[in-house]
N, C-alpha and C. Protein backbone atom coordinates (compact mmCIF):
# COMPACT_ATOMS: atom_id res chain seq x y z
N UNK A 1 -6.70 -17.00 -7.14
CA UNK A 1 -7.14 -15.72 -6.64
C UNK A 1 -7.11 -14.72 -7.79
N UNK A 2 -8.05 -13.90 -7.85
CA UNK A 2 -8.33 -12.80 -9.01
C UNK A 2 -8.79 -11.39 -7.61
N UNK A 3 -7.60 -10.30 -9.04
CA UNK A 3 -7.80 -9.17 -8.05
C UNK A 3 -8.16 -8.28 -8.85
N UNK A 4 -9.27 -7.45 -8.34
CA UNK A 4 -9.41 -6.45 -9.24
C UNK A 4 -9.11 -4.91 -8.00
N UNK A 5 -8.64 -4.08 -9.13
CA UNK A 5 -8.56 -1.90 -8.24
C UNK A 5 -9.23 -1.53 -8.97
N UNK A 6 -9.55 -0.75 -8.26
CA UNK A 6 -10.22 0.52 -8.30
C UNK A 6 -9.94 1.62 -7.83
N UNK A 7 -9.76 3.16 -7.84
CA UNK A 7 -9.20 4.57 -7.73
C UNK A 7 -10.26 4.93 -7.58
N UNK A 8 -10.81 5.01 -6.30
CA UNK A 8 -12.04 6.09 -5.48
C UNK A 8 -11.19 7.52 -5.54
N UNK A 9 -12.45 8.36 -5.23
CA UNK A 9 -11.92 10.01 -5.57
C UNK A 9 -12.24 9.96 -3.36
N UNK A 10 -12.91 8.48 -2.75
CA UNK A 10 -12.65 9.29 -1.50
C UNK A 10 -13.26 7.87 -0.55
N UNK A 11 -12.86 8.11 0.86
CA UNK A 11 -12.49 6.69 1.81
C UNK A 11 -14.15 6.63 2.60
N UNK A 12 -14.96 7.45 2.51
CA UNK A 12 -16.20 7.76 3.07
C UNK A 12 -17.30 6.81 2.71
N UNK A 13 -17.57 6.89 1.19
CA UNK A 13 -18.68 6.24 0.66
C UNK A 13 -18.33 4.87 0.43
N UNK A 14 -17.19 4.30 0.44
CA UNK A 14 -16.69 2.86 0.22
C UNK A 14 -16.81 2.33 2.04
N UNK A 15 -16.23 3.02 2.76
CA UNK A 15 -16.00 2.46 3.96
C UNK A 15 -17.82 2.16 4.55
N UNK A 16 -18.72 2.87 4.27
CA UNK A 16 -19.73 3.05 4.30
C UNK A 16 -20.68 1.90 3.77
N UNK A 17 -20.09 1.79 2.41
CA UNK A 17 -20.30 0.72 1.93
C UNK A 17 -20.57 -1.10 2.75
N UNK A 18 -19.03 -0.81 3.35
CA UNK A 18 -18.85 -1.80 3.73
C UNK A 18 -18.89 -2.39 5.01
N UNK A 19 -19.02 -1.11 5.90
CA UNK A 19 -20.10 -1.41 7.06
C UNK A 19 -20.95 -1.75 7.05
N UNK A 20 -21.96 -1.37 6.08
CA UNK A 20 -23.40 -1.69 6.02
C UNK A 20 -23.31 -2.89 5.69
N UNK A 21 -22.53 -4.09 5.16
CA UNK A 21 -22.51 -5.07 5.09
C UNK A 21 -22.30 -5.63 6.88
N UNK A 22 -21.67 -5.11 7.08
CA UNK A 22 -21.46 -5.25 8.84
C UNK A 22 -22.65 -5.80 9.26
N UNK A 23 -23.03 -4.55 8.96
CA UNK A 23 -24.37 -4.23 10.07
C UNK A 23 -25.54 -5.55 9.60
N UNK A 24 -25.74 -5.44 8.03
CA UNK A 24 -26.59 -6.27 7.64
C UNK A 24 -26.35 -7.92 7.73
N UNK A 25 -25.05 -8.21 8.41
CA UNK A 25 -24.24 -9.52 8.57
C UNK A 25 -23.78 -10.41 7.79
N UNK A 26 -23.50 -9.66 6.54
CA UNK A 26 -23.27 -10.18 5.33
C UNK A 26 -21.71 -9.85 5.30
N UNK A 27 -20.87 -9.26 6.05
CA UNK A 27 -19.54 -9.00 6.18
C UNK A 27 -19.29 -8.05 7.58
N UNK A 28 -17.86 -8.71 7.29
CA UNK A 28 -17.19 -8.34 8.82
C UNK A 28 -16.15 -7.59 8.28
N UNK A 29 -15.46 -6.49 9.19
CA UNK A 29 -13.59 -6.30 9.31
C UNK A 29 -13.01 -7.10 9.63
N UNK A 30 -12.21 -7.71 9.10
CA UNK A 30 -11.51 -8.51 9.62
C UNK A 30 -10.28 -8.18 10.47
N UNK A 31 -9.56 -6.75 9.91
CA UNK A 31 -8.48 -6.51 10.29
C UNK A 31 -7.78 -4.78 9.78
N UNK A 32 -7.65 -4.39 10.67
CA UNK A 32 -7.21 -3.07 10.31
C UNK A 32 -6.05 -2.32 10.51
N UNK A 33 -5.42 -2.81 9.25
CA UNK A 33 -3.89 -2.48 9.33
C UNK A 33 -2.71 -1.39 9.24
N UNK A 34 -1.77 -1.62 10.19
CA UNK A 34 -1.00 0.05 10.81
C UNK A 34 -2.33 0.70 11.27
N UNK A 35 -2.75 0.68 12.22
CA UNK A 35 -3.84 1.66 12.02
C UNK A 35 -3.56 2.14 13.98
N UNK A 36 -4.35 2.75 14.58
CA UNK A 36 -4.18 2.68 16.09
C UNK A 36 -4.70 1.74 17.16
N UNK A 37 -5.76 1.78 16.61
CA UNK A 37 -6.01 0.31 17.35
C UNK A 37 -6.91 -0.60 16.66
N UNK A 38 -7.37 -2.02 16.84
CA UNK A 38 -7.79 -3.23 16.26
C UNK A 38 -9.11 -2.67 15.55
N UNK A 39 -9.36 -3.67 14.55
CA UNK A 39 -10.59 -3.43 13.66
C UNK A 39 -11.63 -3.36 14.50
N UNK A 40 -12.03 -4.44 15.77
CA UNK A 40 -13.10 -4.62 16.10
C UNK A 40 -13.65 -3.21 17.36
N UNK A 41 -12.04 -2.77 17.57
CA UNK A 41 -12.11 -1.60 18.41
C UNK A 41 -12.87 -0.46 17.60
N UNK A 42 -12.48 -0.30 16.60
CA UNK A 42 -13.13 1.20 15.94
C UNK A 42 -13.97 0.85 15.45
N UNK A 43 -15.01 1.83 15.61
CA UNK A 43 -16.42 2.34 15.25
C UNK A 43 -16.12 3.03 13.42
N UNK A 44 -17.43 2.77 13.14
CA UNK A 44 -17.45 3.29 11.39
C UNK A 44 -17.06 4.83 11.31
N UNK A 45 -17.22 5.22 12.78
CA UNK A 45 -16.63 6.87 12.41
C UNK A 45 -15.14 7.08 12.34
N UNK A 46 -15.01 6.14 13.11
CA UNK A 46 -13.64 6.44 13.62
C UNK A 46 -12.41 5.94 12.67
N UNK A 47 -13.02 4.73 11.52
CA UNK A 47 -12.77 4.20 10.60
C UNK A 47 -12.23 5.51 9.35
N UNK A 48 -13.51 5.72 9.43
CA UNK A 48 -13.74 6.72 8.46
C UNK A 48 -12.97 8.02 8.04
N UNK A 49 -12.71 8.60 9.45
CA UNK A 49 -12.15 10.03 9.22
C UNK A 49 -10.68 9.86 9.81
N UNK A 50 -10.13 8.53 10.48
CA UNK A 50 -8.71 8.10 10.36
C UNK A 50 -8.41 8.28 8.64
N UNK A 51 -9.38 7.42 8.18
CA UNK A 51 -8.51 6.88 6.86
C UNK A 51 -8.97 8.62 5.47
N UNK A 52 -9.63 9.38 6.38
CA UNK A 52 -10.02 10.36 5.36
C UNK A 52 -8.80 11.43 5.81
N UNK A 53 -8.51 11.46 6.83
CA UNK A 53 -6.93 12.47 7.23
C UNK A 53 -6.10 11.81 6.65
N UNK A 54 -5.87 10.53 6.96
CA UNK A 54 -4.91 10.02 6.35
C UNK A 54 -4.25 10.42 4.58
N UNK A 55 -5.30 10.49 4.57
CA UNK A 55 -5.48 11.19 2.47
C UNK A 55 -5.09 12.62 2.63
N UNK A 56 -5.18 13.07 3.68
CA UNK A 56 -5.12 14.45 3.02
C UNK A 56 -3.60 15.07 3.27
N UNK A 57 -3.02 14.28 4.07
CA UNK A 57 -1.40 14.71 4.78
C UNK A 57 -0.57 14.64 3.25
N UNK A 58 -0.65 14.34 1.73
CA UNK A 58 -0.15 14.41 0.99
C UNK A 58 -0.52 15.50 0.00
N UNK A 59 -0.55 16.45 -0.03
CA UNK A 59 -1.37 17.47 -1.09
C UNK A 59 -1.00 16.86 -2.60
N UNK A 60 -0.16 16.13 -2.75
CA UNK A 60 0.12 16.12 -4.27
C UNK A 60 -0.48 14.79 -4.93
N UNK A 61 -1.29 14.18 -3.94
CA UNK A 61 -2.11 12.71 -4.35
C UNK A 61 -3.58 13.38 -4.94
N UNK A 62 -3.53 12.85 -6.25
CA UNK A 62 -5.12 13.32 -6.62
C UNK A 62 -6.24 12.76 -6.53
N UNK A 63 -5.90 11.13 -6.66
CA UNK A 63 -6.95 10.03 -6.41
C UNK A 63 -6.33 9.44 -4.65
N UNK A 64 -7.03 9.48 -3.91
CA UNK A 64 -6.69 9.59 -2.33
C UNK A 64 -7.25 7.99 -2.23
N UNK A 65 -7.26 7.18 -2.84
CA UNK A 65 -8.49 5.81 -2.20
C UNK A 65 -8.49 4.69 -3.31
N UNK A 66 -7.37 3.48 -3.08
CA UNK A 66 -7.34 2.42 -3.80
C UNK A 66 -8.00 1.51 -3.37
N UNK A 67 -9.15 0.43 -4.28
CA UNK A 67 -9.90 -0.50 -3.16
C UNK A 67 -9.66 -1.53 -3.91
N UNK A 68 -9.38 -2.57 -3.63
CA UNK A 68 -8.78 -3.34 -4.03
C UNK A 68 -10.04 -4.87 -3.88
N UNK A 69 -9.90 -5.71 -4.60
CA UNK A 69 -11.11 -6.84 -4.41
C UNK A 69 -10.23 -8.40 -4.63
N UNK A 70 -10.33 -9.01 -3.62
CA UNK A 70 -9.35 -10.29 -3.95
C UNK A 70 -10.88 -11.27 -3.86
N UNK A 71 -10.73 -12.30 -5.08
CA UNK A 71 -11.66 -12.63 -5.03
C UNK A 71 -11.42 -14.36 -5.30
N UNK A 72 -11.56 -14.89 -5.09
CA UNK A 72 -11.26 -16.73 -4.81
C UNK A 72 -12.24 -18.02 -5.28
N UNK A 73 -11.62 -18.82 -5.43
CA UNK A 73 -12.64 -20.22 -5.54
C UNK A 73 -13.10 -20.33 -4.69
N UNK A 74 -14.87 -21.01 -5.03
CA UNK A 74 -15.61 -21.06 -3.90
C UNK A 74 -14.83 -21.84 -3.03
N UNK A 75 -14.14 -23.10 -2.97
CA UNK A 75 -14.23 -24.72 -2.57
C UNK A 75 -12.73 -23.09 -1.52
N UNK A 76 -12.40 -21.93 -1.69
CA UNK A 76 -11.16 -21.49 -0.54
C UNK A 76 -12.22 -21.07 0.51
N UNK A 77 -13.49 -20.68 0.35
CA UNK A 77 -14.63 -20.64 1.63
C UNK A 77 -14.57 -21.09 2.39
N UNK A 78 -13.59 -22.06 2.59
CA UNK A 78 -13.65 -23.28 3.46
C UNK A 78 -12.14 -22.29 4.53
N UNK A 79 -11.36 -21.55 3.61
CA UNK A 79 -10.66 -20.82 4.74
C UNK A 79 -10.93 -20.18 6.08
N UNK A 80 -10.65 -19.98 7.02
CA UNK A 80 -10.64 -18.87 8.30
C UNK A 80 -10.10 -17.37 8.21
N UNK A 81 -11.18 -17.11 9.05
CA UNK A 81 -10.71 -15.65 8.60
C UNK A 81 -9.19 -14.98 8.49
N UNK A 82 -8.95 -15.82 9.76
CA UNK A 82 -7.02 -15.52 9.94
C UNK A 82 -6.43 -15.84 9.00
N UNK A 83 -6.69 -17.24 8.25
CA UNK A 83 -5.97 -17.28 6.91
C UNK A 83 -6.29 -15.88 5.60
N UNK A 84 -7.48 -15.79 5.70
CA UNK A 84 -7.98 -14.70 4.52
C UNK A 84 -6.67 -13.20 4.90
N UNK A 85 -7.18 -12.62 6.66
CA UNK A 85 -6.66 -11.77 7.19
C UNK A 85 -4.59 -11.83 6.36
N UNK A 86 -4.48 -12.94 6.86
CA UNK A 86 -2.62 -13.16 6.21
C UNK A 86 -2.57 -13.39 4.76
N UNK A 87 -3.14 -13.68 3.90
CA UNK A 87 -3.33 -13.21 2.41
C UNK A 87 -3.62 -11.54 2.19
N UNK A 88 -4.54 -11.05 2.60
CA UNK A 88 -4.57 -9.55 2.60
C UNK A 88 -3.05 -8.87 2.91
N UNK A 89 -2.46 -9.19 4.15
CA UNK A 89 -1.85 -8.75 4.39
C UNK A 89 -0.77 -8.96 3.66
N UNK A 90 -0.41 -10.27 3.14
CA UNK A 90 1.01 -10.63 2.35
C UNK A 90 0.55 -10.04 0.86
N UNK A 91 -1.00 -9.41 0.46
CA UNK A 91 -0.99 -8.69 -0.93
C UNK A 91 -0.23 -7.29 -0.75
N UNK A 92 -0.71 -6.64 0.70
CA UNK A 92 -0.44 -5.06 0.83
C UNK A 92 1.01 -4.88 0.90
N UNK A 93 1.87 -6.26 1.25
CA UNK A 93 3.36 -6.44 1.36
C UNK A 93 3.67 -6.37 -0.18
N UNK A 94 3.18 -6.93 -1.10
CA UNK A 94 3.50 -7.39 -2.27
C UNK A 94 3.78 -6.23 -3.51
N UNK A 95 2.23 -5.28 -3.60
CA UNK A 95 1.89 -4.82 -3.80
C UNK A 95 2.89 -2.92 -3.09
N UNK A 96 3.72 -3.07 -2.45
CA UNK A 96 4.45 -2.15 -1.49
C UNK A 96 3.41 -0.76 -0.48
N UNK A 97 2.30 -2.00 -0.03
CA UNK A 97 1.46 -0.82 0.95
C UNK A 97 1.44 -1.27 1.89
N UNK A 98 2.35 -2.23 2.50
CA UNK A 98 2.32 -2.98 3.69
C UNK A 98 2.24 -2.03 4.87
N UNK A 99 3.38 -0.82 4.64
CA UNK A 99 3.46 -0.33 5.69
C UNK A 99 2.30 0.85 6.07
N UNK A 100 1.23 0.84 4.69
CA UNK A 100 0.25 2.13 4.77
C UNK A 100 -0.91 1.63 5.55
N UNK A 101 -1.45 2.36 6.39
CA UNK A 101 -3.43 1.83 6.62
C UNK A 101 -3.66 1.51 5.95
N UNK A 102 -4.58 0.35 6.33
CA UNK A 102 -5.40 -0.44 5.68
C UNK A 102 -6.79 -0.81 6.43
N UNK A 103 -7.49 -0.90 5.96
CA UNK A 103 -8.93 -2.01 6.53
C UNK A 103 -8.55 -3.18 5.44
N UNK A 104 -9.02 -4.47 5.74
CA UNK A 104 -9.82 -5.73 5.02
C UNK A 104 -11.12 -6.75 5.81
N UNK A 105 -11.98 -6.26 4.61
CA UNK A 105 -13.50 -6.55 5.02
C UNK A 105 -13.63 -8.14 4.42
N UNK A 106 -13.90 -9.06 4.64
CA UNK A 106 -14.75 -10.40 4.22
C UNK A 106 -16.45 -10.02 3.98
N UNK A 107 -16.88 -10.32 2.72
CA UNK A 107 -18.19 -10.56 2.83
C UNK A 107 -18.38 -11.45 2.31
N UNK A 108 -19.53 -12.04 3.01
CA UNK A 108 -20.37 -13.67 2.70
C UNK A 108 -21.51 -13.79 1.98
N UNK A 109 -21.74 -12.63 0.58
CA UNK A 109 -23.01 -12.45 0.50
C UNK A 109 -23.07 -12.71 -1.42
N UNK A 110 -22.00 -13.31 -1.79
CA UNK A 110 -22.35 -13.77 -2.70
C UNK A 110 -21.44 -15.76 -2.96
N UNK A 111 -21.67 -16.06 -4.01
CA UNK A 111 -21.30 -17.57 -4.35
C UNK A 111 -19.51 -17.40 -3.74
N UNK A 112 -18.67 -17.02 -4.28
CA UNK A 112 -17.39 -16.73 -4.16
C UNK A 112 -16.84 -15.75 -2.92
N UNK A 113 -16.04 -16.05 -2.05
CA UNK A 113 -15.71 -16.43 -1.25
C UNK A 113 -14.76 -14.62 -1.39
N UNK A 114 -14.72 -13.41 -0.84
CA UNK A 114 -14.09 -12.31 -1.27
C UNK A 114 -13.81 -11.95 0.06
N UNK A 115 -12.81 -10.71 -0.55
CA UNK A 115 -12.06 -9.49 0.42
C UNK A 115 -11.86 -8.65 -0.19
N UNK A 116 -12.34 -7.38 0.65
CA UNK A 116 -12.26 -6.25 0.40
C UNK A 116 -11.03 -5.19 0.53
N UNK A 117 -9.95 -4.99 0.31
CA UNK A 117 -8.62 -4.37 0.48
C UNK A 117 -8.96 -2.85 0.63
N UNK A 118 -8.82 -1.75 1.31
CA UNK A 118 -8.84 -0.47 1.22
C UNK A 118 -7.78 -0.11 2.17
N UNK A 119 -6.80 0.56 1.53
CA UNK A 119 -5.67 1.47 2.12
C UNK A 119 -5.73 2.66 1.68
């Protein structure tokens, strides 16, 4: 597994991002973590301006939006989402954001087999 971050200046144009993979069926949510209710329950708005309040309850954070990319051997494609879903989750443990919101998106739209991390 190879991970790459990234420091967005904001949770709007990424989350956006990655709906539209939704929509276009090239990726799903898989799972949306601490959050109020299940990934498949919330709508892209509701996604959106959770995780954009969420940023702002700290005034002293300047970069509000880490996105994180776990990215795998093709031949782990062969995983389930629930397995992908419990790797995400044991990174945000690892990493000490377990206990923060999170989304993790799967998309199927290139050779290698990825997840999308945003807390």
């Amino acid at each position: 597994m190879v991970v790459l971050t990234h420091d967005l200046a904001g949770a709007s144009r990424i989350i956006s991002y990655h709906e539209n993979k939704v929509t276009l069926g090239t990726g799903n949510c898989l799972y949306a973590g601490n959050m109020p209710l299940r990934a498949f329950e919330l709508d892209r708005a509701e996604k959106t301006s959770y995780m954009q309040n969420r940023c702002t309850l700290n005034a002293n954070i300047r970069i509000s939006c880490l996105h994180a990319i776990l990215g795998f051997h093709p031949m782990d494609g062969r995983l389930c989402n629930d397995q992908f879903t419990r790797i995400a989750k044991r990174y945000m443990e690892l990493i000490g954001f377990g206990r923060q919101p999170y989304l993790v998106y799967r998309h199927t739209d290139t050779y290698h087999p990825h997840l999308h991390v945003r807390p």
